[in-house]
Protein backbone atom coordinates (compact mmCIF):
# COMPACT_ATOMS: atom_id res chain seq x y z
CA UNK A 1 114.22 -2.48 265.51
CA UNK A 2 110.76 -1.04 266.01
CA UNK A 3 109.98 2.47 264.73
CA UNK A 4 109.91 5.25 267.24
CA UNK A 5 106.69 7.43 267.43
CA UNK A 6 107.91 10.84 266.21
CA UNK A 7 104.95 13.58 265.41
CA UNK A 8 106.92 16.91 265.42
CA UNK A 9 111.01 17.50 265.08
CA UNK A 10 112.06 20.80 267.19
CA UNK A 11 115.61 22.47 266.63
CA UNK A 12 116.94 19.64 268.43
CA UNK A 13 115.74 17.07 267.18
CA UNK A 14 116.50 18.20 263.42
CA UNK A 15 120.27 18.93 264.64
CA UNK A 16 120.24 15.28 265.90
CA UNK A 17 119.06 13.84 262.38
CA UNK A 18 121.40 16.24 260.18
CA UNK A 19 124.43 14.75 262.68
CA UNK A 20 122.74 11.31 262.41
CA UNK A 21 122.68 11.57 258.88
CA UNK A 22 126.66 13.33 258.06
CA UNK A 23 127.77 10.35 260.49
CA UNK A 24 126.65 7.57 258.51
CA UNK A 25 127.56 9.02 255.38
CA UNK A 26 131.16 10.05 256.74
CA UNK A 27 131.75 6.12 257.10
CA UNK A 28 130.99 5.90 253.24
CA UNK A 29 133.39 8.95 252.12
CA UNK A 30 136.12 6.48 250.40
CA UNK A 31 133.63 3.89 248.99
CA UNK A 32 131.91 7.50 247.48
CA UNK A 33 135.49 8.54 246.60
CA UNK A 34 135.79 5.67 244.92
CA UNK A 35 132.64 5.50 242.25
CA UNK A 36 132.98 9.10 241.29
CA UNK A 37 133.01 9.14 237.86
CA UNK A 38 130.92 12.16 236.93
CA UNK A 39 130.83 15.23 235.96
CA UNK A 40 134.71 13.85 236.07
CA UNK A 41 136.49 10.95 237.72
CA UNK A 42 138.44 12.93 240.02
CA UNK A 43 137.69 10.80 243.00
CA UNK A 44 136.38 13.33 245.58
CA UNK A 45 132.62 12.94 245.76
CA UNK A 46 133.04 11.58 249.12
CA UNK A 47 135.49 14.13 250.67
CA UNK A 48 133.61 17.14 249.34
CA UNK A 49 130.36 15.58 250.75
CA UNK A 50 131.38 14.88 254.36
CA UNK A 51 133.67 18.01 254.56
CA UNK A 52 130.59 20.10 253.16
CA UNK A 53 129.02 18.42 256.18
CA UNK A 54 131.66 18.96 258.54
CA UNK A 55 130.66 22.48 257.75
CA UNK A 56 126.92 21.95 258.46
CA UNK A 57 127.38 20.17 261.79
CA UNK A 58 129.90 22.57 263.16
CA UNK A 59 127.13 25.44 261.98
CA UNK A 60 124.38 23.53 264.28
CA UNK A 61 126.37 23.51 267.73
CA UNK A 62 126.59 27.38 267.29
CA UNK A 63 122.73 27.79 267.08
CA UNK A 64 121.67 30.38 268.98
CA UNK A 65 118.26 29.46 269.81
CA UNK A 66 118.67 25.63 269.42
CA UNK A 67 115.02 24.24 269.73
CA UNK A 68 113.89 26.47 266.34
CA UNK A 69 113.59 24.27 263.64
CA UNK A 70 113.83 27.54 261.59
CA UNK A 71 117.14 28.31 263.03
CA UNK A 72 118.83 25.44 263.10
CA UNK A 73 117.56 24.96 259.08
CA UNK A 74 119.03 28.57 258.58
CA UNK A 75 122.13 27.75 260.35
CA UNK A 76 122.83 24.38 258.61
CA UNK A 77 122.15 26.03 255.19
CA UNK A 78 124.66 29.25 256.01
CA UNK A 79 127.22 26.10 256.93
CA UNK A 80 126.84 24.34 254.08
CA UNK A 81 127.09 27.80 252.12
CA UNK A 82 130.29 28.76 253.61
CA UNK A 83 131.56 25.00 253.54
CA UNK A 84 130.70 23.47 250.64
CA UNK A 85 133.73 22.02 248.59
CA UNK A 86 132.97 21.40 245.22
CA UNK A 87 130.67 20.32 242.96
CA UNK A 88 128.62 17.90 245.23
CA UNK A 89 129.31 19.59 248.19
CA UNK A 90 127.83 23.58 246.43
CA UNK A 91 124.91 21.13 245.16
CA UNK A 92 124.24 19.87 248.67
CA UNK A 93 124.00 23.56 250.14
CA UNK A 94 121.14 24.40 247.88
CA UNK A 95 119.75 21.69 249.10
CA UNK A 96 119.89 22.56 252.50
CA UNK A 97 119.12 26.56 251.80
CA UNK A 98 115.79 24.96 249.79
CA UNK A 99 114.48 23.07 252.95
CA UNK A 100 115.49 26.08 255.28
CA UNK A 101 113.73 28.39 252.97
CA UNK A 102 110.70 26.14 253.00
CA UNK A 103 110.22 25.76 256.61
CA UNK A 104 110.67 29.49 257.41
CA UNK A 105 110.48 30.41 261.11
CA UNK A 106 108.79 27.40 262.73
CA UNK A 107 109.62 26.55 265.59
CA UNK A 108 108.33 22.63 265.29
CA UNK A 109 107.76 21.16 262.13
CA UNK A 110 105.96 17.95 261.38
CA UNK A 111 105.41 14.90 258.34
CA UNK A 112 103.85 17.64 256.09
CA UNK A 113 106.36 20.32 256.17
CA UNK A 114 109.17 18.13 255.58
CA UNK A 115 107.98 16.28 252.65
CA UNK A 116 107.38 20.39 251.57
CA UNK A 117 110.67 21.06 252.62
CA UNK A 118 112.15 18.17 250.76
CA UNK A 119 110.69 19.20 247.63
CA UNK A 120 111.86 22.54 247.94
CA UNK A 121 115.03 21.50 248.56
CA UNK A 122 115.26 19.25 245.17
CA UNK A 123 114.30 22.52 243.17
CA UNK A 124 116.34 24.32 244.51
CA UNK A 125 119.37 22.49 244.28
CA UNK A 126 118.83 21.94 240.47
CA UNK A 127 118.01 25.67 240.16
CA UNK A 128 121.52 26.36 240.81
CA UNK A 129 123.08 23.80 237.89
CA UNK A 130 123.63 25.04 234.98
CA UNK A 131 123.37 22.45 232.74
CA UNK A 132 121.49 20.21 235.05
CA UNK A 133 122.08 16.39 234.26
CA UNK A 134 119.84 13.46 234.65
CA UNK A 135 121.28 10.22 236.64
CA UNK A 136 123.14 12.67 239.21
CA UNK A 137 121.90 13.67 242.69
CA UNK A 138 119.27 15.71 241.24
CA UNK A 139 117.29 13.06 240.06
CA UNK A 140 117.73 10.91 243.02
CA UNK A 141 116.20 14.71 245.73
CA UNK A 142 113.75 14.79 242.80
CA UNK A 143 112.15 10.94 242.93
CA UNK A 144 112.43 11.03 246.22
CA UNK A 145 110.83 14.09 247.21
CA UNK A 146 108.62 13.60 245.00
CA UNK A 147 107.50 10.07 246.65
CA UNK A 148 106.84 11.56 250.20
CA UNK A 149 103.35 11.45 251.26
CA UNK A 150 102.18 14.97 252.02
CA UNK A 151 100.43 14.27 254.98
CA UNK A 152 102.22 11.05 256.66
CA UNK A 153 104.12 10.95 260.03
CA UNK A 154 107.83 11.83 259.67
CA UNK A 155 109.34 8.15 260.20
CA UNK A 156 107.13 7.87 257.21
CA UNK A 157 107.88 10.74 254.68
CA UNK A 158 111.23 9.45 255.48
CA UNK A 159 110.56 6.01 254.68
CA UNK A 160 109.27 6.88 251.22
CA UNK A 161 112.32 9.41 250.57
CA UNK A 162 114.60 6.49 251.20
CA UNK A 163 112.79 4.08 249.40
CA UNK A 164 112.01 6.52 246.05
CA UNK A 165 115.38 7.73 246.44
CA UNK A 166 117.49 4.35 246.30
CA UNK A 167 115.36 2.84 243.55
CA UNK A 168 116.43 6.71 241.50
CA UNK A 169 120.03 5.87 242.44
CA UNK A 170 120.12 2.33 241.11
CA UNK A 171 118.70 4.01 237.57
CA UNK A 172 121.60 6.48 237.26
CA UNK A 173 123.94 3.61 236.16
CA UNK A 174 122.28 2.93 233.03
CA UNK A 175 121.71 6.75 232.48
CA UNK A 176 124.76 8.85 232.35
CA UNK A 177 127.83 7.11 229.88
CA UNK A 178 130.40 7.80 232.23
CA UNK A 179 128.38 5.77 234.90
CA UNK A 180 127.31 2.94 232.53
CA UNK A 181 131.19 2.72 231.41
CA UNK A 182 132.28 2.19 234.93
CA UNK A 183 129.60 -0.12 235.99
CA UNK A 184 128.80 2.28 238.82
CA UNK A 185 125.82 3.99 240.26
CA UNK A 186 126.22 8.14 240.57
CA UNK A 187 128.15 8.82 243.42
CA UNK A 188 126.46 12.12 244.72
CA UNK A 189 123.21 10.36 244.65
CA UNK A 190 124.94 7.95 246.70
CA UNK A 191 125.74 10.10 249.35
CA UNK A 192 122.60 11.45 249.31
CA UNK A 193 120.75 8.58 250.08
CA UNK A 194 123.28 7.49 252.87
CA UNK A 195 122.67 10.81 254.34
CA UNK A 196 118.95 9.73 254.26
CA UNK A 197 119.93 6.49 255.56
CA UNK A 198 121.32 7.35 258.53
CA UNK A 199 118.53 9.51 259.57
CA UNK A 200 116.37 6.81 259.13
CA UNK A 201 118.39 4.33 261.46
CA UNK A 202 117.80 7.04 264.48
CA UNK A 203 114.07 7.50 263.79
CA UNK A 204 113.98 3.96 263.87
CA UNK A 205 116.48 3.62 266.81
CA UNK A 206 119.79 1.81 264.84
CA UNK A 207 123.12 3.09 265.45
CA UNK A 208 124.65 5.12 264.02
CA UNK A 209 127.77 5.34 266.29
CA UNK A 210 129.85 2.14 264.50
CA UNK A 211 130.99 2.10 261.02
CA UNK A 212 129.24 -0.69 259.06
CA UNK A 213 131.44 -3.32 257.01
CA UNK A 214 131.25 -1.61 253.68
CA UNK A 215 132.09 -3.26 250.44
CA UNK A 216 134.39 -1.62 248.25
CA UNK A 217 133.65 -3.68 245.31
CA UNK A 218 132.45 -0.79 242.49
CA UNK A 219 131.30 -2.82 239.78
CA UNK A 220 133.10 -4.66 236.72
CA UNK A 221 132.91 -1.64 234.02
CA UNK A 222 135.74 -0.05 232.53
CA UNK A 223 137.80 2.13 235.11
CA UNK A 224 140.74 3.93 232.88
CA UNK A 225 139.61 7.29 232.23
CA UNK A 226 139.97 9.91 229.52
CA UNK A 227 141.82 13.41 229.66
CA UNK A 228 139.77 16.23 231.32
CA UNK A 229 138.81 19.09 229.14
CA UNK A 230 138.76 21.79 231.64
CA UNK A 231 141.89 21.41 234.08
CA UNK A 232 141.19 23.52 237.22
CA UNK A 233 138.48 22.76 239.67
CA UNK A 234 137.65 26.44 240.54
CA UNK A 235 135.39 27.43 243.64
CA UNK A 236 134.95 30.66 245.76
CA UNK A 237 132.32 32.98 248.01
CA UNK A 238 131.03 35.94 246.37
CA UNK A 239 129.98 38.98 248.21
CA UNK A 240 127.92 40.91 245.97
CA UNK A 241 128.19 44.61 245.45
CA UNK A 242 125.08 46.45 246.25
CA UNK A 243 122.96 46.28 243.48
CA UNK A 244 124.47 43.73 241.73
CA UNK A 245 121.25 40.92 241.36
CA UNK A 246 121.97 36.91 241.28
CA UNK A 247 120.71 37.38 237.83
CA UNK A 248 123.45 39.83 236.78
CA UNK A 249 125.64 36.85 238.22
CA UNK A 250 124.09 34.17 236.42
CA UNK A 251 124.50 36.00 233.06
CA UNK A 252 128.22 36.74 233.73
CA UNK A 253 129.67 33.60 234.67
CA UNK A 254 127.18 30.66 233.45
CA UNK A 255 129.63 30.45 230.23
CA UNK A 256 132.87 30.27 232.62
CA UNK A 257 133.40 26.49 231.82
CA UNK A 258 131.82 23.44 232.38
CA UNK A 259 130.08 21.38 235.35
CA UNK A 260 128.84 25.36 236.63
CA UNK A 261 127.06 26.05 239.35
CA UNK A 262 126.26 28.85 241.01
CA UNK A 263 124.00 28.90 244.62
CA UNK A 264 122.90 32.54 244.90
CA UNK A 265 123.42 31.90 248.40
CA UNK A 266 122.01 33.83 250.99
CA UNK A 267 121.90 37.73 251.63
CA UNK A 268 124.78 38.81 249.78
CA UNK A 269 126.59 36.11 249.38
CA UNK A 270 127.27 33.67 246.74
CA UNK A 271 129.40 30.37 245.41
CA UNK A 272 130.50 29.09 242.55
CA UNK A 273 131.93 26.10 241.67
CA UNK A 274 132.80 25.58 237.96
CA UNK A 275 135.70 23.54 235.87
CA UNK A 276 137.39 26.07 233.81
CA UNK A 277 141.13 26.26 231.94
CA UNK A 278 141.37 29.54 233.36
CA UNK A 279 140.63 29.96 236.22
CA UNK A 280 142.46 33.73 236.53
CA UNK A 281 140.13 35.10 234.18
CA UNK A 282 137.22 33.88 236.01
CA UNK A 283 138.51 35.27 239.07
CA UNK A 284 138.90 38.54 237.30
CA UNK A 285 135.35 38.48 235.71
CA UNK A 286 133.72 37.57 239.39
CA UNK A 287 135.97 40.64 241.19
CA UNK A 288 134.09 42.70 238.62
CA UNK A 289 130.69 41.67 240.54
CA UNK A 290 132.17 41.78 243.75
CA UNK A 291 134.85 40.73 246.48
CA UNK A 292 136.29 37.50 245.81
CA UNK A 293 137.18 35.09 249.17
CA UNK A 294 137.82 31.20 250.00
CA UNK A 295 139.26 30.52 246.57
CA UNK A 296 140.11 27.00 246.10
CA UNK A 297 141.55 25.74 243.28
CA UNK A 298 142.07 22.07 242.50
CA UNK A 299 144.06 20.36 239.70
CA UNK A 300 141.74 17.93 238.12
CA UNK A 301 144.12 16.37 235.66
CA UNK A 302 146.32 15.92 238.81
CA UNK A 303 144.01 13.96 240.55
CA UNK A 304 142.82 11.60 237.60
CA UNK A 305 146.03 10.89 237.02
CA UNK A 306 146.92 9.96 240.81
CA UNK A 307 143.37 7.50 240.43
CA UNK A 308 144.71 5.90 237.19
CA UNK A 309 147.78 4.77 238.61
């Protein structure tokens, strides 16, 4: 279809894309599900991407002055913060806190703030990652940020997101082992460019009401999986005591485990995500910073062995 004339996206119309977008990647959770193969091959990429969304989208209906860009950013990326299920999903509220944090207070922004925004939201996503990886989702927000004209009319920094960002994704098989092993492209970059997609089909005026056929054919690499080294998949809100810096939380808990992140949120509140063997301890350290809530725990050798059945 032809491409619709858009020069400025109010409160609204931003609410409309973020729903446009967790839609169309919502009809991709189990195909998502079903690549993930890093950081491990638990299988929950998708879920953890469209409930992190969930999160977002119920956030937006509760705006309270609806036709603020700003506020509906700030909304979506206190959502996603108090949402986000694991390591995709934390990774994914950076991303929206970066673009919120970028656009500030306006009330209308246009081409050139969001291809701002965008970038913003890349560096902040990876600022949170530890051990940041190449051939995940952050190299996919990277390219494609990076790819967005800085002056150009939305449909258009969008267009060149999209296309920077699917040409990334199709690299990340060749440039993690786990992904080259399984024949598969990353699976958070996946979702990320679906949720990219799907904006795209309403500024162009596709549907995103239907769910597409989808093929569920992953590639012809290796599936069987080895053991996990660190069991529990271990997430939780932090709210900070007063004087207690996100530094001070960075330096306490970046040696927790593996596949750590840690969004220093917003105000005083944090989230970390991180795959540990002890989770208790963790706990225990992060109480020491702080009061503990929404712990989640998952069983990651659990759910590998469920997917190598």
């Amino acid at each position: 279809m032809a491409r619709i004339a858009i020069d400025h996206v109010d409160g609204i119309r931003l609410r409309s894309f973020i729903f446009a977008g967790s839609k169309w990647l919502s009809y991709h959770r189990f195909y998502l599900d079903k690549i993930n193969y890093f950081p491990v091959p638990d299988g929950d990429t998708g879920a953890n991407m469209y409930l992190t969304l969930t999160a977002v989208c119920a956030a937006l209906r509760n705006v309270k002055n609806p036709r603020s860009a700003g506020d509906a950013a700030k909304e979506a990326a206190m959502g996603a913060l108090m949402g986000s299920k694991g390591n995709s999903g934390i990774i994914l509220a950076q991303y929206f806190r970066g673009f919120s944090e970028s656009i500030g207070g306006k009330k209308i922004i246009n081409g050139h703030d969001i291809s701002k925004a965008l970038e913003q939201a890349s560096k902040t996503a990876r600022a949170g990652v530890i051990n940041p990886r190449e051939g995940t989702i952050l190299s996919v927000a990277r390219d494609g940020a990076a790819a967005c004209r800085k002056n150009g009319a939305i449909i258009d920094v969008l267009n060149d997101f999209y296309r920077a960002s699917l040409a990334s994704l199709e690299r990340t098989k060749n440039m993690l082992a786990e992904l080259k092993k399984a024949g598969v492209v990353d699976a958070g970059g996946k979702g990320l460019v679906l949720f990219f997609e799907g904006m795209l089909r309403l500024a162009t005026g596709k549907s995103v009401k239907e769910s597409p056929e989808i093929n569920m054919k992953t590639g012809s690499g290796r599936k069987k999986t080895e053991p996990v080294k660190h069991r529990y998949c271990t997430s939780f809100i932090l709210r900070k005591k007063q004087g207690i810096t996100d530094l001070a939380v960075r330096i306490a808990l970046k040696k927790c485990g593996d596949s750590v992140v840690i969004d220093k949120g917003i105000k005083n509140i944090s989230k970390l995500h991180a795959h540990t063997n002890l989770p208790d301890a963790l706990l225990e350290k992060a109480s020491e910073l702080g009061v503990v809530e929404n712990v989640n725990i998952e069983d990651i050798a659990e759910q590998v062995k469920r997917r190598n059945k």
